[in-house]
Protein backbone atom coordinates (compact mmCIF):
# COMPACT_ATOMS: atom_id res chain seq x y z
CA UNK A 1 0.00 0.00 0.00
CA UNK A 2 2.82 2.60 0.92
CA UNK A 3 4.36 1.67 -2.11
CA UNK A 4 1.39 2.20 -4.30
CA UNK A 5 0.78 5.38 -2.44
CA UNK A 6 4.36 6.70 -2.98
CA UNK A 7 4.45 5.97 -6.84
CA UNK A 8 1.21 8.27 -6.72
CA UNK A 9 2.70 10.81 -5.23
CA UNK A 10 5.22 10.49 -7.49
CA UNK A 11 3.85 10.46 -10.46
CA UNK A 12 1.97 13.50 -9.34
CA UNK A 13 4.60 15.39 -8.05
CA UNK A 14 6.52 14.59 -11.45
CA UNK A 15 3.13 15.79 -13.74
CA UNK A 16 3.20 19.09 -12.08
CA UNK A 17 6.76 19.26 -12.72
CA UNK A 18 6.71 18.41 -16.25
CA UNK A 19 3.35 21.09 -16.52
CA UNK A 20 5.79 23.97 -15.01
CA UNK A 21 8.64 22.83 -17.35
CA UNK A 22 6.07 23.04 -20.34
CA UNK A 23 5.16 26.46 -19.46
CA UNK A 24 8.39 27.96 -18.72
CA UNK A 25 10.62 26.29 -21.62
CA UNK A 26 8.41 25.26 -24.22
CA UNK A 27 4.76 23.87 -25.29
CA UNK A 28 3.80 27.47 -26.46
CA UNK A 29 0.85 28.46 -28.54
CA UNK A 30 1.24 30.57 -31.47
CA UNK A 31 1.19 34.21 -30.85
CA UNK A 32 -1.77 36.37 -30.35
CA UNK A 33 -3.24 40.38 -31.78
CA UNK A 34 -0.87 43.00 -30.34
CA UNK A 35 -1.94 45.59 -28.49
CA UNK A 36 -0.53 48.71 -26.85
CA UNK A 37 0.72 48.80 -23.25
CA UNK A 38 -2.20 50.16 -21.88
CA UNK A 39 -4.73 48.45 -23.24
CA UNK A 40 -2.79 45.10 -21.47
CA UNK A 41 -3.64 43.32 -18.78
CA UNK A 42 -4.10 45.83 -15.87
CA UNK A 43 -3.26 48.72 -18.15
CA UNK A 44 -0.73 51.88 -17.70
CA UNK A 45 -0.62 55.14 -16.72
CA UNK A 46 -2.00 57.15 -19.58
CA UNK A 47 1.61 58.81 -19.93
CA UNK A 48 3.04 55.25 -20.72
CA UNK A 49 2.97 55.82 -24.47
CA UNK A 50 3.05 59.42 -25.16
CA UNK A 51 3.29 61.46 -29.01
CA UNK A 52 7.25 61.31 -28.38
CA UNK A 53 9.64 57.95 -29.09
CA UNK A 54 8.98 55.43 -26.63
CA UNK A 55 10.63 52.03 -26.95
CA UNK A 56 13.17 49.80 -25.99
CA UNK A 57 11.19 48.08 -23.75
CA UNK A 58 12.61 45.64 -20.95
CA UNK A 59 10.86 44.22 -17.94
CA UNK A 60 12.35 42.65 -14.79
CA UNK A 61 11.81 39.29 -14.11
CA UNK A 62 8.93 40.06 -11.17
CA UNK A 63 7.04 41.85 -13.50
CA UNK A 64 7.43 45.01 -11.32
CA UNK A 65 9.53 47.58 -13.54
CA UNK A 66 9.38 48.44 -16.32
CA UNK A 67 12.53 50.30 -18.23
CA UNK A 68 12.19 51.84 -21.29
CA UNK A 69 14.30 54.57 -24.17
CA UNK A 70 12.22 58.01 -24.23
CA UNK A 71 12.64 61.43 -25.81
CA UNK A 72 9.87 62.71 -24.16
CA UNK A 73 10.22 66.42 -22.27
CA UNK A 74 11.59 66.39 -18.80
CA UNK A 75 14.52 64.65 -19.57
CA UNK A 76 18.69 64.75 -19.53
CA UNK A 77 18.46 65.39 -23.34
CA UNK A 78 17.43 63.32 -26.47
CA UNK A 79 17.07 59.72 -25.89
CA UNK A 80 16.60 58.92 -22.09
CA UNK A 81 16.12 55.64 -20.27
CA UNK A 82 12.69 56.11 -17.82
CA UNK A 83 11.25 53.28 -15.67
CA UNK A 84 7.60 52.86 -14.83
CA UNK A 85 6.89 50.70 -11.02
CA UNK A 86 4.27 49.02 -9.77
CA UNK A 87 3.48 47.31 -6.70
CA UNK A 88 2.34 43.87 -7.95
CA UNK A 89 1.44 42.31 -11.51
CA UNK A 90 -2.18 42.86 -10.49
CA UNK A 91 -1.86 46.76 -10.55
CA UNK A 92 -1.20 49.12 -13.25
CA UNK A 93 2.07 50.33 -14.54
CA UNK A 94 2.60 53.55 -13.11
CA UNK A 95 3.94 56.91 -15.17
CA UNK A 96 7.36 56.51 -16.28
CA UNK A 97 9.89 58.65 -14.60
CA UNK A 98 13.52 59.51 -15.85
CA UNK A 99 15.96 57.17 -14.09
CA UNK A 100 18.58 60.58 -13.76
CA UNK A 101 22.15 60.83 -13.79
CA UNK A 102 24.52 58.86 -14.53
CA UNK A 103 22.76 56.86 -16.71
CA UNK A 104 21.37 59.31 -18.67
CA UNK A 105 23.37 62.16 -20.09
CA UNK A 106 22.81 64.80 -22.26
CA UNK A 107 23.62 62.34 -25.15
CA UNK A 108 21.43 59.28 -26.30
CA UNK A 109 21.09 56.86 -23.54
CA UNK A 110 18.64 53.68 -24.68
CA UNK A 111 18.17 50.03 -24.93
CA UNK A 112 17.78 49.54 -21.00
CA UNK A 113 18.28 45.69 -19.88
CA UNK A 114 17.97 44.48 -16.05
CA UNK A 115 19.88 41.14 -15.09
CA UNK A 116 18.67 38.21 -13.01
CA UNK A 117 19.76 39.88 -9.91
CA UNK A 118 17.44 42.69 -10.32
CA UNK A 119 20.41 44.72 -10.08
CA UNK A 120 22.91 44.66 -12.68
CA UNK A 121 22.13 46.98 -15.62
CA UNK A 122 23.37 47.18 -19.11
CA UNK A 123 22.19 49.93 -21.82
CA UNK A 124 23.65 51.71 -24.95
CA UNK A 125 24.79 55.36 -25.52
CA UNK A 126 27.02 57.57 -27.81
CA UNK A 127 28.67 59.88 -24.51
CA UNK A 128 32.10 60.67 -25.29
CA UNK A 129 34.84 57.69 -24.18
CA UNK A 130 33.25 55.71 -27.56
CA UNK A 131 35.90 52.52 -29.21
CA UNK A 132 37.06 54.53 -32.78
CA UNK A 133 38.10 57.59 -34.24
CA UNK A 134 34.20 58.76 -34.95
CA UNK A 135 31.46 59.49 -32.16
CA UNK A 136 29.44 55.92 -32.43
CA UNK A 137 26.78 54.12 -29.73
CA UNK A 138 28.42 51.45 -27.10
CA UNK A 139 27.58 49.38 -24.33
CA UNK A 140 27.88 50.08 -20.77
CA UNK A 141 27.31 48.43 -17.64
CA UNK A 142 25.95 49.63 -13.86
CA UNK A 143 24.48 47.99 -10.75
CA UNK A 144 20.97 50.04 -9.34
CA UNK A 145 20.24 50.21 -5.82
CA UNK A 146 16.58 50.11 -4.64
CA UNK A 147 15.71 53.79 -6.24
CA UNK A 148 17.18 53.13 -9.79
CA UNK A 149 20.36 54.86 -8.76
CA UNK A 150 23.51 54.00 -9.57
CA UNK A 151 26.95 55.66 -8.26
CA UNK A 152 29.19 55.50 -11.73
CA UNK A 153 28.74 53.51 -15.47
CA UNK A 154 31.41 51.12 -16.63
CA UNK A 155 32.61 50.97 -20.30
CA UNK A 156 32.02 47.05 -21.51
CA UNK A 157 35.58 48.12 -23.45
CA UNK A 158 36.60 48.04 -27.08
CA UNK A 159 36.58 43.93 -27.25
CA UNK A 160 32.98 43.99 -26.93
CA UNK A 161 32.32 47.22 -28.33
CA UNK A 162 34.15 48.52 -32.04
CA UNK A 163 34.30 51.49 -34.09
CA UNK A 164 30.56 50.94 -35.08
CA UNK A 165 27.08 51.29 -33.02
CA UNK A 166 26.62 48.33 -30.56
CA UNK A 167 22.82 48.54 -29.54
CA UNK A 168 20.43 46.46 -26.85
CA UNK A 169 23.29 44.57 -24.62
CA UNK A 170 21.52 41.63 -23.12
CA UNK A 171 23.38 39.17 -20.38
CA UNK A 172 22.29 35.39 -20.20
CA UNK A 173 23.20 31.84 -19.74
CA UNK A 174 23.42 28.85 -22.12
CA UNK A 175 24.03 25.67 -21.22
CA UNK A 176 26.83 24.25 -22.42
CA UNK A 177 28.52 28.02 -22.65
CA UNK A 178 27.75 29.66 -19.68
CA UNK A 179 27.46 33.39 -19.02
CA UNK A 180 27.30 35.59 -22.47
CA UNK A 181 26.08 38.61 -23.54
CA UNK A 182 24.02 38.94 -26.23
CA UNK A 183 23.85 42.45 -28.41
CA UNK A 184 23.55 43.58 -32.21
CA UNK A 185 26.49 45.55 -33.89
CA UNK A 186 27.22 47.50 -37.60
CA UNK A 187 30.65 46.06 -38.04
CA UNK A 188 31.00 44.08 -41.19
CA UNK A 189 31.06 40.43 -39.56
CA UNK A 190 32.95 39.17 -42.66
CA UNK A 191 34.43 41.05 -46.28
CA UNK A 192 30.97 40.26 -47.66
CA UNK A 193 28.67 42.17 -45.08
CA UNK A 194 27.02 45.00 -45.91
CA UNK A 195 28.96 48.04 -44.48
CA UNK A 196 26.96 49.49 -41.54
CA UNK A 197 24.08 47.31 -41.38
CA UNK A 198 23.58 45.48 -38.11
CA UNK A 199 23.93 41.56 -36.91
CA UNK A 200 24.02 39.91 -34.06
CA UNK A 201 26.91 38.83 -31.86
CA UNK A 202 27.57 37.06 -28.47
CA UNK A 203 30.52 37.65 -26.17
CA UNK A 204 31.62 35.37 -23.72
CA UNK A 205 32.39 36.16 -19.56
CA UNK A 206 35.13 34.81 -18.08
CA UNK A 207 36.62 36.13 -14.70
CA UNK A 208 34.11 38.93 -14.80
CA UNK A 209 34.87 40.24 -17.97
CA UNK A 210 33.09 39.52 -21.36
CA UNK A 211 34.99 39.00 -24.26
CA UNK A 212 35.70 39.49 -28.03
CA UNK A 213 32.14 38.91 -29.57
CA UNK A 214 31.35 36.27 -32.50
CA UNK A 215 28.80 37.24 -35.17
CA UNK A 216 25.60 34.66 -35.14
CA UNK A 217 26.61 33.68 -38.46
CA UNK A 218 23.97 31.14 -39.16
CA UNK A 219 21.22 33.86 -38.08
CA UNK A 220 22.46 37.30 -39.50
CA UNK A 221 22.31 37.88 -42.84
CA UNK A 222 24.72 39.65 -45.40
CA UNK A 223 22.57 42.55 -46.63
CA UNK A 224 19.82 42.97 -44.22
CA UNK A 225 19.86 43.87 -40.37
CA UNK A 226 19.21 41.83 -37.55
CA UNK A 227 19.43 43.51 -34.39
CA UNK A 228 18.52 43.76 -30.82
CA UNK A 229 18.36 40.27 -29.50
CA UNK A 230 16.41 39.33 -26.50
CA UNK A 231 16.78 35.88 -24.99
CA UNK A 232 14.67 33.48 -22.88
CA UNK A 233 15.71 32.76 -19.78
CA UNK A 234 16.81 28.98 -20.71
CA UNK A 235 18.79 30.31 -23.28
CA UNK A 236 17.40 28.43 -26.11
CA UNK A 237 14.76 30.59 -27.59
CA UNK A 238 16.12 34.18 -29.79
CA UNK A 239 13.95 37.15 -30.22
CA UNK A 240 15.52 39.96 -32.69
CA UNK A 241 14.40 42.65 -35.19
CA UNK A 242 15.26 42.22 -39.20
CA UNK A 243 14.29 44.05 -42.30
CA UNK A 244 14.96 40.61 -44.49
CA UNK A 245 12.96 39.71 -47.37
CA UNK A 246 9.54 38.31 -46.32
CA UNK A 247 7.90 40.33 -43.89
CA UNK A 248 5.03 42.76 -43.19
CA UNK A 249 7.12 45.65 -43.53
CA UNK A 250 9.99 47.99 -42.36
CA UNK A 251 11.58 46.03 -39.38
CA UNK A 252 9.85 42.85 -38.18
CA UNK A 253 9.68 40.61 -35.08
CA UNK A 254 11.38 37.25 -35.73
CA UNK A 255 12.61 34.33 -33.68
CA UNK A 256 14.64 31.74 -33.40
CA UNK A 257 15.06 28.15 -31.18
CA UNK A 258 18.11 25.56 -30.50
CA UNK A 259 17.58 22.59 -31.83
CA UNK A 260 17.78 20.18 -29.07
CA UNK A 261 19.67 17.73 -30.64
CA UNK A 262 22.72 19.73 -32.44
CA UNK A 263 22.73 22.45 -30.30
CA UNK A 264 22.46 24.97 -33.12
CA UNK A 265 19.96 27.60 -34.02
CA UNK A 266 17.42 26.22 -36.09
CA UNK A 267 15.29 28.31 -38.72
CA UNK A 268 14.38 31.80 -38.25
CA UNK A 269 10.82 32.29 -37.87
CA UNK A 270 8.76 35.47 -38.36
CA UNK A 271 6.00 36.17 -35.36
CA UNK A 272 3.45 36.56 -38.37
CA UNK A 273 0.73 39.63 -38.76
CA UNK A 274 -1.14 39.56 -35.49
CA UNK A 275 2.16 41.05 -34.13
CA UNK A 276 4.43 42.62 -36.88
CA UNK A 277 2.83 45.39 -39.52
CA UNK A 278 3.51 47.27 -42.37
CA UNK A 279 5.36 49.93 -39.97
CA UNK A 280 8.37 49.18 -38.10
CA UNK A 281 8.26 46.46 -35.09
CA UNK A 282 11.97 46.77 -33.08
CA UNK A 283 13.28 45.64 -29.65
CA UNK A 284 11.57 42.65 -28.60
CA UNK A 285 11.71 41.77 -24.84
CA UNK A 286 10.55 38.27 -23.65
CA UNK A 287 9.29 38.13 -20.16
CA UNK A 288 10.62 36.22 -17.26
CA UNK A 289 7.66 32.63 -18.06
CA UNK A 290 8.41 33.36 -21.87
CA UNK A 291 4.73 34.01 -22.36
CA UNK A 292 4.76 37.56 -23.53
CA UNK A 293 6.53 39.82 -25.42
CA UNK A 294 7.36 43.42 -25.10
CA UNK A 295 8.12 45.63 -28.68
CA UNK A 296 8.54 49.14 -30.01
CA UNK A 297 5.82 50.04 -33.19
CA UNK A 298 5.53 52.70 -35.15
CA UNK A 299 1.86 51.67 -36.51
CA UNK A 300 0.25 54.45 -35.04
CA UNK A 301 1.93 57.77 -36.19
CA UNK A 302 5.60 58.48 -36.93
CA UNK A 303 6.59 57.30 -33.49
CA UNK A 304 7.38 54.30 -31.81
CA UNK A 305 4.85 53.18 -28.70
CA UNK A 306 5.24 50.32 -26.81
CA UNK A 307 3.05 46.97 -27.65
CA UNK A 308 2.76 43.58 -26.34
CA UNK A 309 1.75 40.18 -27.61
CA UNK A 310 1.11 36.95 -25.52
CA UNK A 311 1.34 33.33 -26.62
């Protein structure tokens, strides 16, 4: 009898297991009709989308903040990075407000990215102390303490950045490779890429410091971009932008899994019409379950708002 009652348990223990595992790695649906931030769940402040550029979006892993790139008035100066709280995932987002000094400057400051720990935090800007000869975007690093503030930025340095813009820095895990950090970049990732267009690369971390980056070759293409990857949190699913061949229209939404017997990245996939359009889709930002996804549009005026899609 205790036997029978322990391979019960057992096999009901290991059910829910293998339910969790389903939702949180795989066993997704297709994706469904985007719709703006505040139309979503709970809804935002009104002020979440505004008539300026609002994009970049990036969620931490609680679902409690919300960072995201902003030229709207009240800021350092052009592009800012702002971050909207909220006390649990059954409330509102709050209004966005400008996460200050020194993360933003009076230069472009964007493509805001939390890490696991809630406190490390990695974005782009072109402020002076750039890798080349010519004023270019690169990645930097900071840790926040609890009011978004940080004490100084750190320079990811000229092995991870180049002489060309490095956008939407974005630190994970892979198994089998261990910590990374995923971005896009316009240097020419061979002598046939396109001068200036962007692709996506991966740097590795060892002893604290990440590495020379390697171009995604069997993802990027030659004369198209592909840029601003966004990863889920097992590593084995790729969210980026691209304005290849095939789509709705300017930049779309695209993906891309590891095949779980070689290891490699299998065929890119485009997240179809119910999320990309005939305007410009950029930024995607899986959340912490891998259920929904964050983007910048600019399918309603000239613009980019912030949308979201679930699957």
């Amino acid at each position: 009898m205790r036997n029978r009652l322990t391979i019960a348990v057992t096999t009901a223990i290991m059910t829910v297991i293998g339910a969790l595992s389903a939702v949180a790695f795989g066993g997704f649906g297709s994706w469904g009709d985007a719709v703006d931030i505040e139309s979503f769940g709970a809804g935002a402040h009104q002020n979440f989308n505004t008539p300026s550029l609002d994009g970049c979006p990036f969620i931490s892993p609680d679902g409690k903040m919300f960072f995201i790139a902003s030229n709207r008035p009240g800021g350092e100066g052009l592009l800012d990075i702002w971050v909207s709280t909220r006390a649990s995932t059954a409330e509102p987002w709050g209004e966005p407000v400008n996460v200050g000094p020194p993360i933003n400057t009076e230069h472009n400051d964007f493509c805001p990215t939390i890490g696991r720990d809630g406190k490390s935090f990695f974005f782009a800007s072109n402020r002076p102390g750039f890798c080349g000869a010519t004023p270019n975007a690169d990645l930097y690093t900071t840790r926040l303490d609890a009011g978004f503030q940080a004490s100084s930025v750190t320079h990811l340095g000229c092995e991870v950045n180049s002489a060309w813009d490095e956008h939407s820095p974005f630190p994970a895990e892979i198994p089998g490779e261990g910590k990374v950090l995923f971005y896009s970049s316009a240097r020419p990732f061979d002598g046939n890429d396109v001068l200036g267009d962007h692709d996506l690369y991966m740097s590795p971390r060892h002893g604290g410091v990440y590495g020379v980056g390697t171009a995604l070759e069997e993802i990027n293409t030659r004369d198209y971009f592909e840029g601003q990857p966004n990863v889920r949190r097992d590593g084995q699913e790729l969210f980026f932008y691209s304005n290849r061949p095939g789509g709705s229209g300017g930049n779309d939404i695209y993906s891309v899994a590891k095949n779980s017997t070689t290891g490699q990245w299998g065929p890119v996939q485009n997240l179809g019409a119910d999320v990309n359009s005939s305007a410009s889709e950029t930024r995607p930002s899986i959340s912490w379950d891998g259920t929904t996804l964050y983007f910048g549009s600019t399918r309603v005026g000239a613009q980019s708002d912030v949308y979201v899609t679930t699957r």
